[in-house]
N, C-alpha and C. Protein backbone atom coordinates (compact mmCIF):
# COMPACT_ATOMS: atom_id res chain seq x y z
N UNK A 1 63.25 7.90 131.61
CA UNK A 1 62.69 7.96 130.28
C UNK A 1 63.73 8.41 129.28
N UNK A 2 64.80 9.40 129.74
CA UNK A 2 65.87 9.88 128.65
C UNK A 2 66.29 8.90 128.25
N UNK A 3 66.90 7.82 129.14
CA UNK A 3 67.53 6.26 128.86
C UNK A 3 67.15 5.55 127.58
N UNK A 4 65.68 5.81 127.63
CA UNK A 4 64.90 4.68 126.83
C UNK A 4 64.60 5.52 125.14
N UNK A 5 64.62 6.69 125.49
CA UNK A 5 64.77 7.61 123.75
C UNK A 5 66.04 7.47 123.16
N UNK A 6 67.55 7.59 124.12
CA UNK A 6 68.91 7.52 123.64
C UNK A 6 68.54 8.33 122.27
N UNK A 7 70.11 8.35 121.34
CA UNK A 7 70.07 9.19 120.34
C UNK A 7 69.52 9.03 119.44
N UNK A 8 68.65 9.61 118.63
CA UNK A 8 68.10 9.43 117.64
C UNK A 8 68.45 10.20 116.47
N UNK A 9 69.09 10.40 115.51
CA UNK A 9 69.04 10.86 113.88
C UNK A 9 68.74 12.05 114.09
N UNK A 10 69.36 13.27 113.99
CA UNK A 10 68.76 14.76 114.09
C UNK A 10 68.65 14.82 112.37
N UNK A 11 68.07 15.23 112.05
CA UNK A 11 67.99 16.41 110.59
C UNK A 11 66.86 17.46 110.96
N UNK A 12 67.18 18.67 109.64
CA UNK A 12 66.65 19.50 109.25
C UNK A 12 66.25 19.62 107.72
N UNK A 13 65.38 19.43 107.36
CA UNK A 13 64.82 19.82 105.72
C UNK A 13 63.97 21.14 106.03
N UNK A 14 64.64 22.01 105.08
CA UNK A 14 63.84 23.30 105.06
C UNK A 14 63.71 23.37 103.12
N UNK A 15 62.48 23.31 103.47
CA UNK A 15 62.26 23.56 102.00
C UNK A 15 61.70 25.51 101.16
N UNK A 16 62.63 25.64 100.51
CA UNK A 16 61.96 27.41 100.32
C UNK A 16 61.72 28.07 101.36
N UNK A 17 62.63 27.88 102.57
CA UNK A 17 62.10 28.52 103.46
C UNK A 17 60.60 28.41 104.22
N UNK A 18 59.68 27.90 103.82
CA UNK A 18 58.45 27.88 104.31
C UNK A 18 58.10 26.60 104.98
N UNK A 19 58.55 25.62 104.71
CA UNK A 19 58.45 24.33 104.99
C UNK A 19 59.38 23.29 105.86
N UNK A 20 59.32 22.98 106.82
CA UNK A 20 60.47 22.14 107.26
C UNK A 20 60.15 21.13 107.94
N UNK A 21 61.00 20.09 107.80
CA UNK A 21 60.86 18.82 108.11
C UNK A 21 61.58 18.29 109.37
N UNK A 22 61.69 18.12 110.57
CA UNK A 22 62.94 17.84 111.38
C UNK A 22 62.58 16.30 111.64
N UNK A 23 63.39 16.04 112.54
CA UNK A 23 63.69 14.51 113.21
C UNK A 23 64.43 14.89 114.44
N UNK A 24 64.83 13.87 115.34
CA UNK A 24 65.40 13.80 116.23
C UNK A 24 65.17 14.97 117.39
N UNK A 25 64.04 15.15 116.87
CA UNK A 25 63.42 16.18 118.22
C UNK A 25 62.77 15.86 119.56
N UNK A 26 63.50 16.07 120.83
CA UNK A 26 63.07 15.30 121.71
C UNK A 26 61.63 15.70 122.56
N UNK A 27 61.18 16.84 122.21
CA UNK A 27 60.29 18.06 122.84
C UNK A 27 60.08 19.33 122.33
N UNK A 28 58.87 19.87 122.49
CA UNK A 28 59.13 21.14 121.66
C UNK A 28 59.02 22.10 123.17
N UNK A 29 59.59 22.85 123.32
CA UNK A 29 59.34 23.41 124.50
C UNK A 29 59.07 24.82 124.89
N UNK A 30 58.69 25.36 123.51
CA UNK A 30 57.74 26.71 123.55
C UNK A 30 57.85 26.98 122.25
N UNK A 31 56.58 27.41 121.56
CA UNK A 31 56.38 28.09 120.34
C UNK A 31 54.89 29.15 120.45
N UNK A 32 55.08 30.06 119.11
CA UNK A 32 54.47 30.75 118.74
C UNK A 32 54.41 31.11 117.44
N UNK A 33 53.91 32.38 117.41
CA UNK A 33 53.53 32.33 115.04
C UNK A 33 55.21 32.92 114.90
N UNK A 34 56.33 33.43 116.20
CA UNK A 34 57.32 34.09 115.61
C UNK A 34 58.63 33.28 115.92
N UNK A 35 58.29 31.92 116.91
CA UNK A 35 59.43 31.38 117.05
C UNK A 35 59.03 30.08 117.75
N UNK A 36 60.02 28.81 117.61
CA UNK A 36 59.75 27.93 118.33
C UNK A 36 60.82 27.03 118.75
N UNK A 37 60.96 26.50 119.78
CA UNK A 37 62.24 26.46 120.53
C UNK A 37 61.72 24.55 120.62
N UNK A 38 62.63 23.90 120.11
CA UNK A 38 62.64 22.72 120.31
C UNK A 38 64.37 22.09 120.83
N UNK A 39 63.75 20.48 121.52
CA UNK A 39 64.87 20.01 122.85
C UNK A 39 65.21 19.06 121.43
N UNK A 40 66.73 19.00 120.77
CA UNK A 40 66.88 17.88 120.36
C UNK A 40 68.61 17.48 120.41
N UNK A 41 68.99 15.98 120.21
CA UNK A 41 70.09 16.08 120.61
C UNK A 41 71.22 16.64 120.63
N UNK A 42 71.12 17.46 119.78
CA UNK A 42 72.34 18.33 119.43
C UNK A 42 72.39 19.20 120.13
N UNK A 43 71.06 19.62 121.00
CA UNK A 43 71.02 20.78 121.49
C UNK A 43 69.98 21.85 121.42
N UNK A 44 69.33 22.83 121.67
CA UNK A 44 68.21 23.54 121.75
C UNK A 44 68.25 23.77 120.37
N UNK A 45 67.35 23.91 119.50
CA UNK A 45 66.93 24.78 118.05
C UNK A 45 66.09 25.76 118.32
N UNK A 46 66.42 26.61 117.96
CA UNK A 46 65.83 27.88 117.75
C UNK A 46 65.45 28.30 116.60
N UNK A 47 64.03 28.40 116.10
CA UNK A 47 63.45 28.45 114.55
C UNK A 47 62.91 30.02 114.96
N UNK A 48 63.05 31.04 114.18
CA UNK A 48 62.17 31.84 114.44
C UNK A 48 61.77 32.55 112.78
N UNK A 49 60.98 33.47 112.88
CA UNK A 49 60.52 33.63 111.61
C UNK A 49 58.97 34.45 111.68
N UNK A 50 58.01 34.26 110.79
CA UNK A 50 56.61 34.75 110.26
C UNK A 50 55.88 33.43 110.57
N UNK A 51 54.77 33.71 111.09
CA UNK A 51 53.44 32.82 110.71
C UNK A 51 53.80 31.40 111.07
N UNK A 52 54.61 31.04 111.92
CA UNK A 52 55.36 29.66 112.35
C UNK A 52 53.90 29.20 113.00
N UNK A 53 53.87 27.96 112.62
CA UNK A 53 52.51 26.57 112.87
C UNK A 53 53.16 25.54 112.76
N UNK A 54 53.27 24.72 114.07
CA UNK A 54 54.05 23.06 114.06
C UNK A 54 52.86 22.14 113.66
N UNK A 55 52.56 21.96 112.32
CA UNK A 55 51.87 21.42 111.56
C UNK A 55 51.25 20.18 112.14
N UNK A 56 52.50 19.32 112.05
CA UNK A 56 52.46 17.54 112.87
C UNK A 56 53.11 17.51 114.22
N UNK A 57 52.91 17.09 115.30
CA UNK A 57 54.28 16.85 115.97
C UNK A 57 53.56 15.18 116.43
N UNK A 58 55.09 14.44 116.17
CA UNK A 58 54.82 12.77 117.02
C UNK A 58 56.09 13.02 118.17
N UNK A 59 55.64 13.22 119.09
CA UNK A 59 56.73 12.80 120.42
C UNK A 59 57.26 11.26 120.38
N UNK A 60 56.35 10.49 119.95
CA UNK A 60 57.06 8.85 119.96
C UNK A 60 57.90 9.00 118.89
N UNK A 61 58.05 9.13 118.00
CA UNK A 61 58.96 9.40 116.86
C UNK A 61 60.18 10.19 116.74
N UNK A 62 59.54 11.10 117.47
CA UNK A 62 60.51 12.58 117.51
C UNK A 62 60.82 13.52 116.44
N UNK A 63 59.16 13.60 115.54
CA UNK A 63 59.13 14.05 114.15
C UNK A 63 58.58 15.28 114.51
N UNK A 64 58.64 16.58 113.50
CA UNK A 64 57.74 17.83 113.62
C UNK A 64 57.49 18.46 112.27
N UNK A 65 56.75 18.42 111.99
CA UNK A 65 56.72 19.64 110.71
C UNK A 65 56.36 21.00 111.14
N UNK A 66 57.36 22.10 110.22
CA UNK A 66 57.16 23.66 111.15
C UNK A 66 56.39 24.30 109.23
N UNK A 67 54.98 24.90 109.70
CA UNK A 67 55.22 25.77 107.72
C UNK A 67 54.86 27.28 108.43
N UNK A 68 55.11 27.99 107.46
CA UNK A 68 55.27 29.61 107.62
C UNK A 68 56.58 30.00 107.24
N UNK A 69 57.08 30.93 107.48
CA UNK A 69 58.27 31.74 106.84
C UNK A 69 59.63 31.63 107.85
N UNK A 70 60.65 30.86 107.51
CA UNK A 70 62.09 30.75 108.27
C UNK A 70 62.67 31.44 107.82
N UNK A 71 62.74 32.74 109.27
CA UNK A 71 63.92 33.27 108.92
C UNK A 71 65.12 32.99 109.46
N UNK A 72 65.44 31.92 110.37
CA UNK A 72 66.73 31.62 111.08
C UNK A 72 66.65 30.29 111.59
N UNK A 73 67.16 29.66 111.69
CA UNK A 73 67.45 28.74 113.12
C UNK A 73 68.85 28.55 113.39
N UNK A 74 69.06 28.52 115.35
CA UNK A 74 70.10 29.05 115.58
C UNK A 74 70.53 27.44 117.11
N UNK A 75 71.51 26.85 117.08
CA UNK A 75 71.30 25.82 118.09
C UNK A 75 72.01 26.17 118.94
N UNK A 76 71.90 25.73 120.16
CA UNK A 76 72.69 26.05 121.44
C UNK A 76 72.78 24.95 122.57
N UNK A 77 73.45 25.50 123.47
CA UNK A 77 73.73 24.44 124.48
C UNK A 77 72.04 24.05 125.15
N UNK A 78 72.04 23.03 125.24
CA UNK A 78 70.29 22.03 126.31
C UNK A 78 71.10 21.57 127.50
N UNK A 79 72.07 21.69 127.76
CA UNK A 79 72.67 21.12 129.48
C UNK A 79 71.72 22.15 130.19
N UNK A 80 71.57 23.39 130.19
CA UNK A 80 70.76 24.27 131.68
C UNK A 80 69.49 23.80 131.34
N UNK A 81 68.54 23.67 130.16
CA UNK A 81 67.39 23.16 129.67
C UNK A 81 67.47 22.03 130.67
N UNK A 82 67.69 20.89 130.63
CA UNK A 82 67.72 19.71 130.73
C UNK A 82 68.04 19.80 132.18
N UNK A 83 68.95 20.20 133.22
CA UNK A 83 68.78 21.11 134.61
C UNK A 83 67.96 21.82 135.40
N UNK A 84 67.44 22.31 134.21
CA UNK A 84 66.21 22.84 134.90
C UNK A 84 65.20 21.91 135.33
N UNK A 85 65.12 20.85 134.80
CA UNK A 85 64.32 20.08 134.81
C UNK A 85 63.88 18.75 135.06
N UNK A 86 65.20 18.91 135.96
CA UNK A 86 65.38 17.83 137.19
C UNK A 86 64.62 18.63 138.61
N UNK A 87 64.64 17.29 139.44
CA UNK A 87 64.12 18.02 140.50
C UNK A 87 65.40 18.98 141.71
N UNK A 88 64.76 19.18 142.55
CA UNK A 88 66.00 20.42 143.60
C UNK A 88 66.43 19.42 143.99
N UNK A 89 65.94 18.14 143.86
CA UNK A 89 66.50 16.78 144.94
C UNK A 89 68.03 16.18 144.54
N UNK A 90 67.88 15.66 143.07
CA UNK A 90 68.27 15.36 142.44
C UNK A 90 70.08 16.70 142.47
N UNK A 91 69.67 17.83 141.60
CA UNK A 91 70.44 18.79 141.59
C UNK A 91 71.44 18.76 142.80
N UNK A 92 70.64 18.88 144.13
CA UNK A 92 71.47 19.17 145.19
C UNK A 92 71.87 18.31 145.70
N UNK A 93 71.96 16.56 145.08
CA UNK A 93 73.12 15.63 145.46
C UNK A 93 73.69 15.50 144.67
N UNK A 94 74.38 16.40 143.36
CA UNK A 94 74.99 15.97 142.24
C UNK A 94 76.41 15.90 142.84
């Protein structure tokens, strides 16, 4: 299935802080009202903040709207993400 998403367009629109717009999000893979951790190509995003609500999300698209209060987002490496989440099968004939 990764094959068939390939890269898609990352952005970020944060508007006033309260509002944001992304793209190229491949998964959201944990949130709450203080933070929410989404898979996209660049790499993990890390949004955290006040009162965080993922408004819209389209997985076929790879769209999200986040509203509540941003106080950060911070990106990082998705290679161990993406490891994890293969099977032991897979892993242990790499």
């Amino acid at each position: 299935m990764e094959e068939k998403m390939g890269n898609r367009p990352h952005s970020c629109y944060l508007q006033n802080r309260d509002a944001a717009n992304l793209t190229g999000v491949r998964e959201v893979v944990s949130f709450d009202e203080n933070q929410i951790v989404m898979d996209t190509d660049q790499g993990l995003l890390t949004m955290k903040g006040k009162d965080l609500h993922v408004s819209r999300l389209s997985v076929e698209k790879g769209e999200v709207d986040v509203e509540g209060t941003v106080d950060s987002l911070t990106y990082s490496s998705n290679e161990a993400y993406r490891k994890a989440g293969q099977s032991w099968l897979v892993r242990l004939f790499k």
